[in-house]
N, C-alpha and C. Protein backbone atom coordinates (compact mmCIF):
# COMPACT_ATOMS: atom_id res chain seq x y z
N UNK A 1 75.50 1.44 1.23
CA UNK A 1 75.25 1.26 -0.19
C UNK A 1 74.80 -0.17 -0.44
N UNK A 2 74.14 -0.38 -1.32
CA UNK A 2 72.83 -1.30 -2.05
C UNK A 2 74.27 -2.54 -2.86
N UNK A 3 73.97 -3.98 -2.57
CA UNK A 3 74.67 -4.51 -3.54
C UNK A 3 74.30 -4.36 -5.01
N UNK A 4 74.88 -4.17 -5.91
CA UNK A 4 74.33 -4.32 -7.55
C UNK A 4 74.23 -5.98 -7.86
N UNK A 5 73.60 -5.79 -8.99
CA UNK A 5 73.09 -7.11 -9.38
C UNK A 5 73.45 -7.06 -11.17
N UNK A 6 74.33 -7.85 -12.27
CA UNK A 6 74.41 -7.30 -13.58
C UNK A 6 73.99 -8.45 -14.38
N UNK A 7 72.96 -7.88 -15.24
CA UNK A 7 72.68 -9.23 -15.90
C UNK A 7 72.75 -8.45 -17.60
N UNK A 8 73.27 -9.85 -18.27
CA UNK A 8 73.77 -9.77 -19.40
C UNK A 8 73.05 -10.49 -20.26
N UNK A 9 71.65 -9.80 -20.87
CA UNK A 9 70.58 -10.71 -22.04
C UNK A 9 71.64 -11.73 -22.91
N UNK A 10 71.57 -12.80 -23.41
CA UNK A 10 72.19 -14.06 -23.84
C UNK A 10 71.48 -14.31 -25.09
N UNK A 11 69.77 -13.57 -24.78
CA UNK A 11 68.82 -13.47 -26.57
C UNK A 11 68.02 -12.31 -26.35
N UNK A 12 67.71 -11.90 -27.16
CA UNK A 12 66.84 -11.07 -27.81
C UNK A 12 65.60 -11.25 -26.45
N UNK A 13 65.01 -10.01 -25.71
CA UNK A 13 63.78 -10.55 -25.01
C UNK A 13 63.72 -11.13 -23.64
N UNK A 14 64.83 -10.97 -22.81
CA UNK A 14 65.27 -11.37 -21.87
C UNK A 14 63.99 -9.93 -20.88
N UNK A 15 63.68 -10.21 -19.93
CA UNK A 15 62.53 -9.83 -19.03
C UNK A 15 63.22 -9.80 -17.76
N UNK A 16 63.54 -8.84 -17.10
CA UNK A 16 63.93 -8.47 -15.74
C UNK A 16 62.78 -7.83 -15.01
N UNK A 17 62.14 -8.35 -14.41
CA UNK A 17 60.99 -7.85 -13.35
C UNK A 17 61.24 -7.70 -12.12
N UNK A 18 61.06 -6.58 -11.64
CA UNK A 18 61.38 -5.83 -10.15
C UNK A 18 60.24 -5.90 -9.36
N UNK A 19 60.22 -6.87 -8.07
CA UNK A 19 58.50 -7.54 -7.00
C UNK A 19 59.09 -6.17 -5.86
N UNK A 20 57.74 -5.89 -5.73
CA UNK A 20 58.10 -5.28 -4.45
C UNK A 20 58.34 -5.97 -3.06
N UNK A 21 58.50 -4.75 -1.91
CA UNK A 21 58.49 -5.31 -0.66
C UNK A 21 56.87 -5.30 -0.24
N UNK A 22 57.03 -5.79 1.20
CA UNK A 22 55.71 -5.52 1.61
C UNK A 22 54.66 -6.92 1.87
N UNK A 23 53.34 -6.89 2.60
CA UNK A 23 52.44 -7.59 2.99
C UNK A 23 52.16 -8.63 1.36
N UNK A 24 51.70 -7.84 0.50
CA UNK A 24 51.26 -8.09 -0.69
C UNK A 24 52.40 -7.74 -2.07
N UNK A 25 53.30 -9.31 -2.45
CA UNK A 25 54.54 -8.67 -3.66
C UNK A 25 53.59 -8.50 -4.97
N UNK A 26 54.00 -7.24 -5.39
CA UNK A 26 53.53 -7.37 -6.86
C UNK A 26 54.77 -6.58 -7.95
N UNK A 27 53.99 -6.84 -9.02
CA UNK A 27 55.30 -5.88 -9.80
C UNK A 27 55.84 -4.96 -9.69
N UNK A 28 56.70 -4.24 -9.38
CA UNK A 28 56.86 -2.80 -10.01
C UNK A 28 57.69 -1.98 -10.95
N UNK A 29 58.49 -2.71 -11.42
CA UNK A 29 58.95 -2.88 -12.70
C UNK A 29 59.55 -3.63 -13.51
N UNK A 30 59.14 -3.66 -15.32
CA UNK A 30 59.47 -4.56 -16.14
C UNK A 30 60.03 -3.76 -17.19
N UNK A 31 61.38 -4.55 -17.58
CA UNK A 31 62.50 -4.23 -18.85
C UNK A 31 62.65 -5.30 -19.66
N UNK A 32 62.24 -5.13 -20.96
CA UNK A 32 63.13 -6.23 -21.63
C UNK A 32 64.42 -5.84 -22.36
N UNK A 33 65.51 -6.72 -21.97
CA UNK A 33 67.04 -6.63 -23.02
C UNK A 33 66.66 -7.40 -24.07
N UNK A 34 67.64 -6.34 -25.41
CA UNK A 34 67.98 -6.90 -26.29
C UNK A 34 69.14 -7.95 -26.03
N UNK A 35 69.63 -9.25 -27.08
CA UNK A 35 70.77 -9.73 -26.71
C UNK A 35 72.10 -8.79 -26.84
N UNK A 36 73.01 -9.33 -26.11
CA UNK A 36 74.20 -8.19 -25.85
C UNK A 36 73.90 -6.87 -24.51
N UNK A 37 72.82 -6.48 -24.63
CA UNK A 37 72.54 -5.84 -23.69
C UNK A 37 72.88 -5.89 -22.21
N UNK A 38 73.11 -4.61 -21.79
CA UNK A 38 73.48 -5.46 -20.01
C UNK A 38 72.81 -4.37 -19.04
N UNK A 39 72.47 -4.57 -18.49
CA UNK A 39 71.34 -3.77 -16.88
C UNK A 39 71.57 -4.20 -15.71
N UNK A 40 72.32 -3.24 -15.10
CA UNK A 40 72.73 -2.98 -13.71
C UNK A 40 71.39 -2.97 -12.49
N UNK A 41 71.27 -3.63 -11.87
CA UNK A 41 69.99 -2.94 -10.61
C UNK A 41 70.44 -3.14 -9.03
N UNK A 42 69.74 -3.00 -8.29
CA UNK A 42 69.79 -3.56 -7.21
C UNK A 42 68.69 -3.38 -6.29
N UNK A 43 68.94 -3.76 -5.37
CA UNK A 43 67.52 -4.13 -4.33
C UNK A 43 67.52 -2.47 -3.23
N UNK A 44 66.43 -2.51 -3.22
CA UNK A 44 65.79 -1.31 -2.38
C UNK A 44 64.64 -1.40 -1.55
N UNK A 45 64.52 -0.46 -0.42
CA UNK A 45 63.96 -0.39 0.06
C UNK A 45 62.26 -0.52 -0.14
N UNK A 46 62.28 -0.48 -1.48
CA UNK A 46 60.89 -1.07 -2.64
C UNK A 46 60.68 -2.35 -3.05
N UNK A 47 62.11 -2.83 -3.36
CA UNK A 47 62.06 -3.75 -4.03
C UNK A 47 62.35 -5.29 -3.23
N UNK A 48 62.57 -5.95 -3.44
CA UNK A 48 63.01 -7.10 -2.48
C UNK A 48 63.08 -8.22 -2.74
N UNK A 49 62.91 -8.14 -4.77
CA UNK A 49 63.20 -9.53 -5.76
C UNK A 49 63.20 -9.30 -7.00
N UNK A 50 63.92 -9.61 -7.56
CA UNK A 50 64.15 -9.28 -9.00
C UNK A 50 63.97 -11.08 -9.74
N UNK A 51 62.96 -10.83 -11.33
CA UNK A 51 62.90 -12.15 -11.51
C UNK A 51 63.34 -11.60 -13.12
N UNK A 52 64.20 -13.10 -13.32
CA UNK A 52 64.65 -12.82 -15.00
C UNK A 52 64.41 -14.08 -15.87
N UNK A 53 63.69 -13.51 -17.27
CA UNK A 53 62.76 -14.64 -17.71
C UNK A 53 64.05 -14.29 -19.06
N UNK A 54 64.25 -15.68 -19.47
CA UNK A 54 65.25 -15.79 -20.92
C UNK A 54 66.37 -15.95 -20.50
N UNK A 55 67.55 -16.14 -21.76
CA UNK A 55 68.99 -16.84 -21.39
C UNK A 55 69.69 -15.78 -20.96
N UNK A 56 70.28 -15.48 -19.77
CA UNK A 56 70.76 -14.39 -19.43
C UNK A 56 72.00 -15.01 -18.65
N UNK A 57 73.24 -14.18 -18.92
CA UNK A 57 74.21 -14.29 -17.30
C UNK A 57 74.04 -13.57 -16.62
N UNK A 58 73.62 -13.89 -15.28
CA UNK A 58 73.55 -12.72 -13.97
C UNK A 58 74.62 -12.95 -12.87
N UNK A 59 75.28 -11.55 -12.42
CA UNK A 59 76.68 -11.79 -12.20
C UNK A 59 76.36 -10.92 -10.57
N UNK A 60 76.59 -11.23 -9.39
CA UNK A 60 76.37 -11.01 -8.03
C UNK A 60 77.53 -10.56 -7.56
N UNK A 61 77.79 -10.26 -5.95
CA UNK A 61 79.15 -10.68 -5.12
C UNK A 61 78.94 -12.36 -4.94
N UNK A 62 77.91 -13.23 -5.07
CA UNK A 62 77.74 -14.46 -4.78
C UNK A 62 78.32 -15.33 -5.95
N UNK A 63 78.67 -14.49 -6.55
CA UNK A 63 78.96 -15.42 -7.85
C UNK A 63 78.20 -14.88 -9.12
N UNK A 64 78.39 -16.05 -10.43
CA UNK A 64 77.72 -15.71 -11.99
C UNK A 64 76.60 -16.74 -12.08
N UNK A 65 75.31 -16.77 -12.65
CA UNK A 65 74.44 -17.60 -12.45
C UNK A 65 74.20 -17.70 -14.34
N UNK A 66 74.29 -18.76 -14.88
CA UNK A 66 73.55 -18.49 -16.39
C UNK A 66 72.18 -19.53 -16.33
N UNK A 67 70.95 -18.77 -17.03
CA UNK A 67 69.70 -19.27 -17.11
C UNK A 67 70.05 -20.45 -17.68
N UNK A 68 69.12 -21.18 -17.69
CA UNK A 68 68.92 -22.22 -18.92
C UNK A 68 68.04 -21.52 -19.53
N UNK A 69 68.17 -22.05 -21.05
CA UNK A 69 67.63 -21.47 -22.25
C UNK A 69 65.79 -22.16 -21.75
């Protein structure tokens, strides 16, 4: 089983983008949270980076990370 990854929008508009794997990364999917909102993901055999644009807490087994605004 896949580690999860939980991030918790902090404003309105927070952008979680899912890069693929592979020779060439490109997108393959984009969510925006409302604030309060929270979205579970994790990494797959597709995926192999998750990028998060806005004030968010993102919470790992590595620990809690908060954006700067």
């Amino acid at each position: 089983m896949e580690d999860y990854i939980v991030i918790k929008a902090k404003e309105s508009g927070v952008q979680v983008i899912g890069l693929t794997r592979g020779q060439d990364t490109k997108f393959n999917h984009l969510e925006k949270l409302d604030k309060g909102e929270v979205m579970i993901c994790q990494f797959t055999e597709y995926t192999s980076a998750i990028k998060v644009r806005g004030h968010a807490t993102i919470s790992t087994k590595h620990g809690v990370i908060e954006t700067d605004e």
